[in-house]
C-alpha atoms as a PDB file:
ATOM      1  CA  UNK A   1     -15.445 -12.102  -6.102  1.00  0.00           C
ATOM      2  CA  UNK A   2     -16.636 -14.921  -8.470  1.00  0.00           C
ATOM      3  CA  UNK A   3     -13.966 -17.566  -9.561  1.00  0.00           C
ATOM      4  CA  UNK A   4     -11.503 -16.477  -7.233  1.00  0.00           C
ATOM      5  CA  UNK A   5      -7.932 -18.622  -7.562  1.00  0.00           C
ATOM      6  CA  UNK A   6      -5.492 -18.920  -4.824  1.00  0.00           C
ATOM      7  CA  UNK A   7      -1.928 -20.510  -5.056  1.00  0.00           C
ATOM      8  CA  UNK A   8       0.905 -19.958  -2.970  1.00  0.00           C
ATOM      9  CA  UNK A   9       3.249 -16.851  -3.904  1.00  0.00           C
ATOM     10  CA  UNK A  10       6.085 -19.066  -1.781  1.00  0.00           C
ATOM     11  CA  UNK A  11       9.131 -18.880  -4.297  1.00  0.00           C
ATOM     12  CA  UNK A  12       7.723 -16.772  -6.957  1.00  0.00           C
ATOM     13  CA  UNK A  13      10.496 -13.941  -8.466  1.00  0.00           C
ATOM     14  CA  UNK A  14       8.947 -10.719  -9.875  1.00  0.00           C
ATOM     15  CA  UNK A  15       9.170  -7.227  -9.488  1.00  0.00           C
ATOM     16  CA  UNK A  16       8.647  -4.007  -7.334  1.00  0.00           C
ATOM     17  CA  UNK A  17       7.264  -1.427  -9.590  1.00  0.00           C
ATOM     18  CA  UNK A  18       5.898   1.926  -8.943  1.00  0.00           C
ATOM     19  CA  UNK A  19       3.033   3.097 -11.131  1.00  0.00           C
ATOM     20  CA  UNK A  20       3.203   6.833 -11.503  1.00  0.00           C
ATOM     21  CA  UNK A  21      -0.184   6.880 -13.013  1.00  0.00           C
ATOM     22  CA  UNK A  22      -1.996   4.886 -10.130  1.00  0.00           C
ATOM     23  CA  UNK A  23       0.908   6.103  -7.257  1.00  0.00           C
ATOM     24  CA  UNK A  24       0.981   2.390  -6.190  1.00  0.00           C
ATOM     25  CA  UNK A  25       3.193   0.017  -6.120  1.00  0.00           C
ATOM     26  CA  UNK A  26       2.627  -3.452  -8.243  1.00  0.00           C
ATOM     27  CA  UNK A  27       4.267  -7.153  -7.982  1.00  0.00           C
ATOM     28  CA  UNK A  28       5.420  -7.841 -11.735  1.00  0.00           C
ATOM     29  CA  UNK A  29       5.760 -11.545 -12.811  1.00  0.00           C
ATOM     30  CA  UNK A  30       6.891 -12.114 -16.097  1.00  0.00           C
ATOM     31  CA  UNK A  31       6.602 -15.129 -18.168  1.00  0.00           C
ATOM     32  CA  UNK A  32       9.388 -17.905 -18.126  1.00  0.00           C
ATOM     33  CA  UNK A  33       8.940 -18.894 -21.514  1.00  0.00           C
ATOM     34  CA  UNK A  34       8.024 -15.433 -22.867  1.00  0.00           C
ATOM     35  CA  UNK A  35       9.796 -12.363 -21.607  1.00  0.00           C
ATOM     36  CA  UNK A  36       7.668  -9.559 -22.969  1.00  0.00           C
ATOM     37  CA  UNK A  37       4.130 -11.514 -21.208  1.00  0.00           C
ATOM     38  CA  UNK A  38       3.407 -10.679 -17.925  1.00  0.00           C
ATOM     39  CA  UNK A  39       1.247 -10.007 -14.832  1.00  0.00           C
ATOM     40  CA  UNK A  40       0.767  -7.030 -12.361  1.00  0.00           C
ATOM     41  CA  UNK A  41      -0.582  -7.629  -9.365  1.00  0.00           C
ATOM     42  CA  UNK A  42      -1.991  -4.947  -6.579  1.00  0.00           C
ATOM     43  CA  UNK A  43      -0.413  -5.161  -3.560  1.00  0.00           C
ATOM     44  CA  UNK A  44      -3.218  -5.423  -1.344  1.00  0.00           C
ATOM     45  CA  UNK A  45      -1.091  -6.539   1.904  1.00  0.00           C
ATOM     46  CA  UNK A  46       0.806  -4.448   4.100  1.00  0.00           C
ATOM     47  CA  UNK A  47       3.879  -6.801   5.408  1.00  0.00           C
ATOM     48  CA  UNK A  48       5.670  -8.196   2.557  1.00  0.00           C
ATOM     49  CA  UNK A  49       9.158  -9.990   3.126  1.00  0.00           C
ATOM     50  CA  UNK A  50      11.393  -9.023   0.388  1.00  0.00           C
ATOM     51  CA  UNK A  51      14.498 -10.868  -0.337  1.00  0.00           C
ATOM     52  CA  UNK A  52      16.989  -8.853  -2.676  1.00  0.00           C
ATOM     53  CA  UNK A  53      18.691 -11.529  -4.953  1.00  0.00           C
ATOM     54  CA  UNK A  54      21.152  -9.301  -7.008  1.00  0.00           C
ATOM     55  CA  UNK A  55      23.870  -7.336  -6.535  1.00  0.00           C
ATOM     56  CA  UNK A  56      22.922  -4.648  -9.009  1.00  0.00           C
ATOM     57  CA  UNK A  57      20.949  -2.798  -5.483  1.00  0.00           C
ATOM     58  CA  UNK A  58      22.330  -1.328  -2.795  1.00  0.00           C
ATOM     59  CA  UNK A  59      21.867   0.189   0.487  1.00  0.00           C
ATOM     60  CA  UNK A  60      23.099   3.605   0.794  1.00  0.00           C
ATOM     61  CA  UNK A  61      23.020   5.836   3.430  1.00  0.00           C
ATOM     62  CA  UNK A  62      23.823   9.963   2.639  1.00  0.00           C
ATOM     63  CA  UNK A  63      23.122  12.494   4.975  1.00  0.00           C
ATOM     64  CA  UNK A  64      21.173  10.584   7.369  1.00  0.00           C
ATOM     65  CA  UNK A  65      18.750   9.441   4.762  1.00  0.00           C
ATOM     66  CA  UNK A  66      18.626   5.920   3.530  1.00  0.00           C
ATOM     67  CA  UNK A  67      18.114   4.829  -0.225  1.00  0.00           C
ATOM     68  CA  UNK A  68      17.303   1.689  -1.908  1.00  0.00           C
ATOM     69  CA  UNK A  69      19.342   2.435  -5.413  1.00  0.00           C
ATOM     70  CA  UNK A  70      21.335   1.012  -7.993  1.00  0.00           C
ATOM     71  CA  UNK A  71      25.045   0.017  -7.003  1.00  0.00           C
ATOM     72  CA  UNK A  72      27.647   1.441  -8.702  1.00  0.00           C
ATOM     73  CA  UNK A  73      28.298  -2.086 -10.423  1.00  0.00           C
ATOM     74  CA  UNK A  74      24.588  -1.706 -12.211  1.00  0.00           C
ATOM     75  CA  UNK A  75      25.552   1.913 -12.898  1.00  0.00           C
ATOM     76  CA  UNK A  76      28.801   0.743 -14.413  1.00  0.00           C
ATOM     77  CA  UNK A  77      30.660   3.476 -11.596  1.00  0.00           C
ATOM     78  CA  UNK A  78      32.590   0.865 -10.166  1.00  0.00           C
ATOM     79  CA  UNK A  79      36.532   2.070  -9.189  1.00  0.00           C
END
């Protein structure tokens, strides 16, 4: 690869995102000072630690399967 850059993804928020077009998943990093400007990255490695830092996500298990979903606070189904 010719001028290939390398800095530290330490500490850097983005995304998850499944393509449905590609069937891959991507690393989204938006902008600070402009929301609607961003990059995708492929996700080339295999072992990624992902910390989830909202509560909008949770764990559910149903039937012995196990989900990674909205909570019922993001879905506004809170009792």
């Amino acid at each position: 690869m010719k001028n290939k850059e390398e800095k530290s993804a330490k500490g850097v928020k983005g995304f998850l995102l499944y393509n449905p077009f590609q069937k891959c998943h991507i690393f989204r990093v938006y902008d600070k000072q402009n929301k609607k400007e961003f990059i995708d990255y492929k996700i080339i490695a295999e072992d990624i630690e992902i910390k989830i830092n909202s509560d909008f996500y949770a764990l559910i298990k149903q039937n012995d399967h196990y989900f990674l979903d909205y909570s019922k606070k993001a879905l506004k189904k809170e009792n």
